[in-house]
Protein backbone atom coordinates (compact mmCIF):
# COMPACT_ATOMS: atom_id res chain seq x y z
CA UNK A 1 0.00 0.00 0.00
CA UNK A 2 1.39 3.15 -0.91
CA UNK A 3 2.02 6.01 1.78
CA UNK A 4 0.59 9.90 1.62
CA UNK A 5 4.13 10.72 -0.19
CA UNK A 6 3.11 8.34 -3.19
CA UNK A 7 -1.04 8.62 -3.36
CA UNK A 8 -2.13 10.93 -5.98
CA UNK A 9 -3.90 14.00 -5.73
CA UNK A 10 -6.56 14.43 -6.99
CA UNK A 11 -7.22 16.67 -10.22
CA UNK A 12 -8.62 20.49 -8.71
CA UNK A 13 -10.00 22.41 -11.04
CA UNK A 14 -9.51 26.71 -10.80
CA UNK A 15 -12.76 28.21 -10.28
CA UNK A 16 -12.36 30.92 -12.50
CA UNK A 17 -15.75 32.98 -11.36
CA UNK A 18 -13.87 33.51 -7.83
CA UNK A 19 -12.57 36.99 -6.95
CA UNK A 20 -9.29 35.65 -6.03
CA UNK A 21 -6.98 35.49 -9.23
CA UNK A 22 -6.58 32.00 -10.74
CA UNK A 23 -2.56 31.70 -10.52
CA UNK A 24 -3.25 32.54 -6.60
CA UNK A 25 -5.96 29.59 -6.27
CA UNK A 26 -3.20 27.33 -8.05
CA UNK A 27 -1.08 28.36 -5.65
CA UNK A 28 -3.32 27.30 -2.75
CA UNK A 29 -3.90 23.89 -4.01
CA UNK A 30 -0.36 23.41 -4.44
CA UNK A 31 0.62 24.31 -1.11
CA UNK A 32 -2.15 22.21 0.16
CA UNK A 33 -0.47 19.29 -1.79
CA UNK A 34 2.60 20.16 -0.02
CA UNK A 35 1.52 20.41 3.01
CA UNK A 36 0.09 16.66 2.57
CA UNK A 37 3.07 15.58 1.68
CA UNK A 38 1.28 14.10 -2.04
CA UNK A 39 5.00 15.23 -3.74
CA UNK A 40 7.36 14.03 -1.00
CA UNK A 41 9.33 15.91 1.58
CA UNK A 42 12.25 16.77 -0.93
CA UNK A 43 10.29 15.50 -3.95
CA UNK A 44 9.46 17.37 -7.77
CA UNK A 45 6.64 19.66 -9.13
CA UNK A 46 4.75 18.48 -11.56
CA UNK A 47 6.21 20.46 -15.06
CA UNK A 48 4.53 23.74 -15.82
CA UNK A 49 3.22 21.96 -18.49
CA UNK A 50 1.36 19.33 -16.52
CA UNK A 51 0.20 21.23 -14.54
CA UNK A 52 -1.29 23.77 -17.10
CA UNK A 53 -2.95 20.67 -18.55
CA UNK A 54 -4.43 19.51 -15.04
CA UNK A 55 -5.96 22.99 -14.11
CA UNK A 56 -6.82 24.38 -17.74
CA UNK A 57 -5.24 27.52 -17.34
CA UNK A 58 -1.75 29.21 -19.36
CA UNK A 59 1.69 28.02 -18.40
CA UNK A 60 2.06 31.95 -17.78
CA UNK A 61 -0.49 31.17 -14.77
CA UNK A 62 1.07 28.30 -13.38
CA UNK A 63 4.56 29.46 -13.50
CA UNK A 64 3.51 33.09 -11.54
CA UNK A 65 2.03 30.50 -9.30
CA UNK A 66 4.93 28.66 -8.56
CA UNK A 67 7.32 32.03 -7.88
CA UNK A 68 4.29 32.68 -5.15
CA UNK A 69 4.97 29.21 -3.69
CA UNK A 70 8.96 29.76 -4.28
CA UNK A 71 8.82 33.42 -2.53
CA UNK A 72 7.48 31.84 0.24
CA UNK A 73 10.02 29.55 0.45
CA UNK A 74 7.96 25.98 0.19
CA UNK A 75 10.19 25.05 -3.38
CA UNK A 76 13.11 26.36 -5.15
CA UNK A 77 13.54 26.29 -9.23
CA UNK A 78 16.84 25.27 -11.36
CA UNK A 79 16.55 25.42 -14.89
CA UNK A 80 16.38 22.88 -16.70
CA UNK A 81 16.20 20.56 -13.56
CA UNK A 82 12.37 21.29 -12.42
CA UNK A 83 11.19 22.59 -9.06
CA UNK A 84 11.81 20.75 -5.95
CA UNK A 85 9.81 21.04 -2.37
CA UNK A 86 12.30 22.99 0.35
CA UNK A 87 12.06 20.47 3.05
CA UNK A 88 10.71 22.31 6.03
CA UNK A 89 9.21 21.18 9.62
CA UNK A 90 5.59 21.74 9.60
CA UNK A 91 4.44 22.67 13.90
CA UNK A 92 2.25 20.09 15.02
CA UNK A 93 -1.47 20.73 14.59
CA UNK A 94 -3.39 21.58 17.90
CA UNK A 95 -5.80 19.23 18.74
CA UNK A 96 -9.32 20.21 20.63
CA UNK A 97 -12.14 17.44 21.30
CA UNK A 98 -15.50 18.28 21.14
CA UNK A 99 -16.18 16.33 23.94
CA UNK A 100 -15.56 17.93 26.78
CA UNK A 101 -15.92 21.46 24.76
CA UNK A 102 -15.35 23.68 27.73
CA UNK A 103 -12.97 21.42 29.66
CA UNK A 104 -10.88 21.58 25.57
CA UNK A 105 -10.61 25.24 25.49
CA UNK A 106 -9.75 25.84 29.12
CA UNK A 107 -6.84 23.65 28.84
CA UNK A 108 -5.94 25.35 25.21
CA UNK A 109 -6.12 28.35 26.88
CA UNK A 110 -3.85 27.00 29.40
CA UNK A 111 -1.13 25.88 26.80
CA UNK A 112 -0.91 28.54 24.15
CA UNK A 113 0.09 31.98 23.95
CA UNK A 114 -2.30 35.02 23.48
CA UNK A 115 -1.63 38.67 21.69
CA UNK A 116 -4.32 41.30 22.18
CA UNK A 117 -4.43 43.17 19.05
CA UNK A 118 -8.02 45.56 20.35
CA UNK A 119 -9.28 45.65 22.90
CA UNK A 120 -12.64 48.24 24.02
CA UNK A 121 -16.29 48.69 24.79
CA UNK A 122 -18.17 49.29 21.27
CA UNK A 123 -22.08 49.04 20.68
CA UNK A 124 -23.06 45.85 18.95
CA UNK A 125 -23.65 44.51 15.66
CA UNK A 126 -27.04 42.81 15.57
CA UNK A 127 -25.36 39.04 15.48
CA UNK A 128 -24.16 40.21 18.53
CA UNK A 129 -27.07 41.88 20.30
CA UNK A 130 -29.15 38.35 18.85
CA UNK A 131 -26.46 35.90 20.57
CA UNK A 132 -25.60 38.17 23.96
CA UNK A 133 -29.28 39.10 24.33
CA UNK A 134 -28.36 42.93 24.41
CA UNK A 135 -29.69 46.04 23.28
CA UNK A 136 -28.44 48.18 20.69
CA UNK A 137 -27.42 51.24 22.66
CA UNK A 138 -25.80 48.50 25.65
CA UNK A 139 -22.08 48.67 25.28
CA UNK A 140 -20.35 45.26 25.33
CA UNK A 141 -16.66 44.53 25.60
CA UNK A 142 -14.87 43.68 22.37
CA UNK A 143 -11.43 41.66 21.89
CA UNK A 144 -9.49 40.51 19.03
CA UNK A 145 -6.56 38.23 19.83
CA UNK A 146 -4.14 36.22 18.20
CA UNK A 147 -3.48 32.19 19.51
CA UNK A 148 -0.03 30.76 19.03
CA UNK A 149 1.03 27.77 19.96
CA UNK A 150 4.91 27.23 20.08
CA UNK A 151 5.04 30.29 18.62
CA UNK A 152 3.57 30.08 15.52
CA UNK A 153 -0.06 31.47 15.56
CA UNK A 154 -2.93 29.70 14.50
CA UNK A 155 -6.09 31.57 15.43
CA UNK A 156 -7.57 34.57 15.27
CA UNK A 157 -10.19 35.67 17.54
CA UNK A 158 -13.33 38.09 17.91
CA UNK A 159 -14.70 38.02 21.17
CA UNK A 160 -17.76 39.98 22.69
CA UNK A 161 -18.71 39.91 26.44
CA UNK A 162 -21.88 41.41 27.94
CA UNK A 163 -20.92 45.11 29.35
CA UNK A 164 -21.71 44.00 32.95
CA UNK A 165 -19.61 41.29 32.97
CA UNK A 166 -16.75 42.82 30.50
CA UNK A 167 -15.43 45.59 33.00
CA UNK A 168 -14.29 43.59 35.66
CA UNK A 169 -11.38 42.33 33.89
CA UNK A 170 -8.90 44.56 31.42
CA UNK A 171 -6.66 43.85 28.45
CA UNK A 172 -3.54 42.58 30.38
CA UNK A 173 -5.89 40.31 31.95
CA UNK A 174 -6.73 38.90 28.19
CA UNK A 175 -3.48 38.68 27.54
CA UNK A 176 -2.35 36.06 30.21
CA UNK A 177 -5.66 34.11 30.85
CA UNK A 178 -8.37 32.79 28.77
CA UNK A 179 -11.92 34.35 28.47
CA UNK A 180 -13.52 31.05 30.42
CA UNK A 181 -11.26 31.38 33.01
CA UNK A 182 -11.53 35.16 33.36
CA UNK A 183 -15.63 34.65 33.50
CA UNK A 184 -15.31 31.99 36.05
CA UNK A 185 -13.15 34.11 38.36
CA UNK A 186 -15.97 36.96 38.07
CA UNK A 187 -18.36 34.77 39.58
CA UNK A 188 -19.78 33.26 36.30
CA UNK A 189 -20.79 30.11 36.44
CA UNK A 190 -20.27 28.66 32.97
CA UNK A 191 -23.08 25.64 32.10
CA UNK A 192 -23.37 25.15 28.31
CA UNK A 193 -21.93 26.36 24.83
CA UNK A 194 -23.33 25.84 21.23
CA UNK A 195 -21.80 26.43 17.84
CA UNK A 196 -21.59 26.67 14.39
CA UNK A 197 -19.02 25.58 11.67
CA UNK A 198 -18.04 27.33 8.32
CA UNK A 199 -15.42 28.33 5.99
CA UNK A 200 -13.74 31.55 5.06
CA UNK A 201 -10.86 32.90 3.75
CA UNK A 202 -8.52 35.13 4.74
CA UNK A 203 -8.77 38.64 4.13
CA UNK A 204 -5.75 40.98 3.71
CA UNK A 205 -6.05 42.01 7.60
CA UNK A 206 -6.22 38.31 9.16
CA UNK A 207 -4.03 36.61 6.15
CA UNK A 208 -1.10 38.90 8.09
CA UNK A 209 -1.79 38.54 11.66
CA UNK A 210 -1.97 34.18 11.31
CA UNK A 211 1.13 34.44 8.35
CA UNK A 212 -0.63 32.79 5.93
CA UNK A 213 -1.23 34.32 2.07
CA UNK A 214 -4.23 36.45 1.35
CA UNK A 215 -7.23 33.77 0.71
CA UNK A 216 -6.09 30.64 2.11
CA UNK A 217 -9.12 28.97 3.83
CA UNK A 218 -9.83 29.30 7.17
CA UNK A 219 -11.91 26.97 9.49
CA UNK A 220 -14.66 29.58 10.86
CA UNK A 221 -16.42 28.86 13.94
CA UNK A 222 -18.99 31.06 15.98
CA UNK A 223 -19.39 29.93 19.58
CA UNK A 224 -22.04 31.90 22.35
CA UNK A 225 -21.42 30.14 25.87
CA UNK A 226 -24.25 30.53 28.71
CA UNK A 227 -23.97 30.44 32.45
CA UNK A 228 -26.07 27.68 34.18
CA UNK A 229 -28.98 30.05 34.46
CA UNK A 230 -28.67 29.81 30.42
CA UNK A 231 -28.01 33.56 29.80
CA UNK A 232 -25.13 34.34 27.35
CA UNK A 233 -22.02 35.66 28.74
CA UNK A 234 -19.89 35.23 25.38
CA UNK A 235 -19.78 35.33 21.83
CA UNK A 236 -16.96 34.30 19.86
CA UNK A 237 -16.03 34.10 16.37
CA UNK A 238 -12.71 32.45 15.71
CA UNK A 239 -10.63 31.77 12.61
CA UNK A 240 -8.35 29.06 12.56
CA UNK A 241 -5.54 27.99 10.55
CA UNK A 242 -6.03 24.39 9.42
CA UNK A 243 -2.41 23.70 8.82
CA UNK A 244 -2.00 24.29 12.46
CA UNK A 245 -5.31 23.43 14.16
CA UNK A 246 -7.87 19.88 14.25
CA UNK A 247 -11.06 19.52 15.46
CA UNK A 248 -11.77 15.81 16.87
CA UNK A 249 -15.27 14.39 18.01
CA UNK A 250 -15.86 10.95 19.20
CA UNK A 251 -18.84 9.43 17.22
CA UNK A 252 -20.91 6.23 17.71
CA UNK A 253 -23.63 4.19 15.92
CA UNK A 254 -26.80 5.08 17.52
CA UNK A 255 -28.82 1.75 16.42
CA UNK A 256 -32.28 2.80 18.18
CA UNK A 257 -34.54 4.36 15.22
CA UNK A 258 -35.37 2.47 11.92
CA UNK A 259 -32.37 3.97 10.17
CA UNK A 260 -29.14 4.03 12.37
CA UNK A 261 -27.56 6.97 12.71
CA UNK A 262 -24.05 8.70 13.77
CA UNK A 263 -24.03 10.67 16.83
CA UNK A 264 -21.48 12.35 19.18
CA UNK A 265 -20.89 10.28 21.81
CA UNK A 266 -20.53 11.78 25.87
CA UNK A 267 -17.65 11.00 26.63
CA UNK A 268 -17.47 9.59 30.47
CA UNK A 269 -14.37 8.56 32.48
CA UNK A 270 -13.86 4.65 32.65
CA UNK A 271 -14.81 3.00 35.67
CA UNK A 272 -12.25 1.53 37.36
CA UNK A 273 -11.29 -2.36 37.15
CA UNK A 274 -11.04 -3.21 40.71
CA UNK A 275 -14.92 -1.40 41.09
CA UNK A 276 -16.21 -2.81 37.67
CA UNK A 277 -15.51 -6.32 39.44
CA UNK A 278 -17.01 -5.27 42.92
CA UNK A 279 -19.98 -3.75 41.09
């Protein structure tokens, strides 16, 4: 069985009705394919030519899309001997379970770094007001921080806290603890969370603040967490690199309907041997 170095990739078309320019799409998928390891750690490009032929487009296109993917360092060019991948170490992705969600992303928060790039009191958009239950004229407490891990950042978050709750703790507070734990010290008592998934890319502003090139897809995720009392005490959109960040969930077959089904499964601690015996 071949290994990821020797599967194929599959054939990506450029979608040429996109705003982003085509050579700059190419240049996406191929760093993608590097990324995966499809060519090899120190292994060849396809030729121009090939890869012209695989994504329609000029060899004009494909070769400005290469010197993107050679500026950034990921391959170097020789004439008349191809273009080879720059072997590089990729950081380790950060993991966070969905079980467990706020136990995940106290502990990430634990084990990363933070940089506040704003921080305020602003009146709120009306996603916000909807998910923090606010008024329009009731100031709420905005952040926007930057998550690294080993230093090399791969989040970037918008956060919103009810006004109340917001000015009991300051920006150097944001910059050395996470939101949950900063909640839970002013007497919140965090119960539940629910979220959504999506996909963006990166605009101009973000691509430079998580070092990645403008419109490389981002894993989007909006989050509002409620106390136990189920009022919302945060709303959070984050952008993550998915280079650098994974998202795991534990599923099992739930057999009990007519057609079985996948579900998240709740994840418990194991009961002990000795008491599994004794039970």
């Amino acid at each position: 069985m071949n290994d990821a170095s020797q599967a194929e990739p599959k054939t990506m078309r450029s979608m040429p009705d996109l705003p982003t320019p085509l050579y700059h799409q190419i240049q996406l998928v191929i760093r993608e394919r590097i990324d995966q390891g499809y060519y090899g750690r120190e292994g060849m490009l396809p030729s121009e030519m090939d890869l012209s032929r695989e994504f329609k487009v000029s060899r004009i296109t494909v070769a400005r899309a290469i010197n993107e993917l050679a500026a950034l360092g990921l391959v170097e060019r020789k004439r008349g001997a191809g273009t080879r991948i720059v072997p590089r170490e990729i950081p380790p992705a950060v993991p966070a379970n969905i079980d467990g969600l706020l136990e995940s992303l106290t502990s990430m928060g634990n084990s990363t770094q933070v940089t506040v790039l704003e921080f305020g009191f602003v009146l709120p958009a009306y996603d916000v007001q909807t998910e923090l239950e606010v008024g329009a004229n009731e100031l709420v407490q905005r952040a926007v921080r930057v998550r690294s891990y080993n230093g090399a950042p791969f989040s970037y978050l918008t956060s919103f806290v009810p006004g109340h709750i917001g000015h009991n703790f300051d920006e150097s507070d944001m910059a050395v603890n996470s939101l949950l734990s900063l909640l839970e010290k002013n007497g919140v008592k965090v119960g539940s969370a629910r979220q959504a998934f999506s996909a963006v890319l990166a605009d101009p502003k973000i691509a430079q603040a998580l070092d990645v090139p403008v419109g490389t897809p981002l894993l989007a995720i909006s989050r509002t967490v409620c106390d136990r009392e189920e009022r919302p005490v945060e709303y959070i959109r984050i952008l993550y690199r998915t280079d650098r960040y994974q998202y795991r969930m534990t599923m099992e077959r739930d057999k009990g309907g007519a057609d079985p089904i996948w579900s998240t499964k709740d994840r418990k601690p194991p009961t002990p041997r000795r008491a599994r015996k004794q039970a």
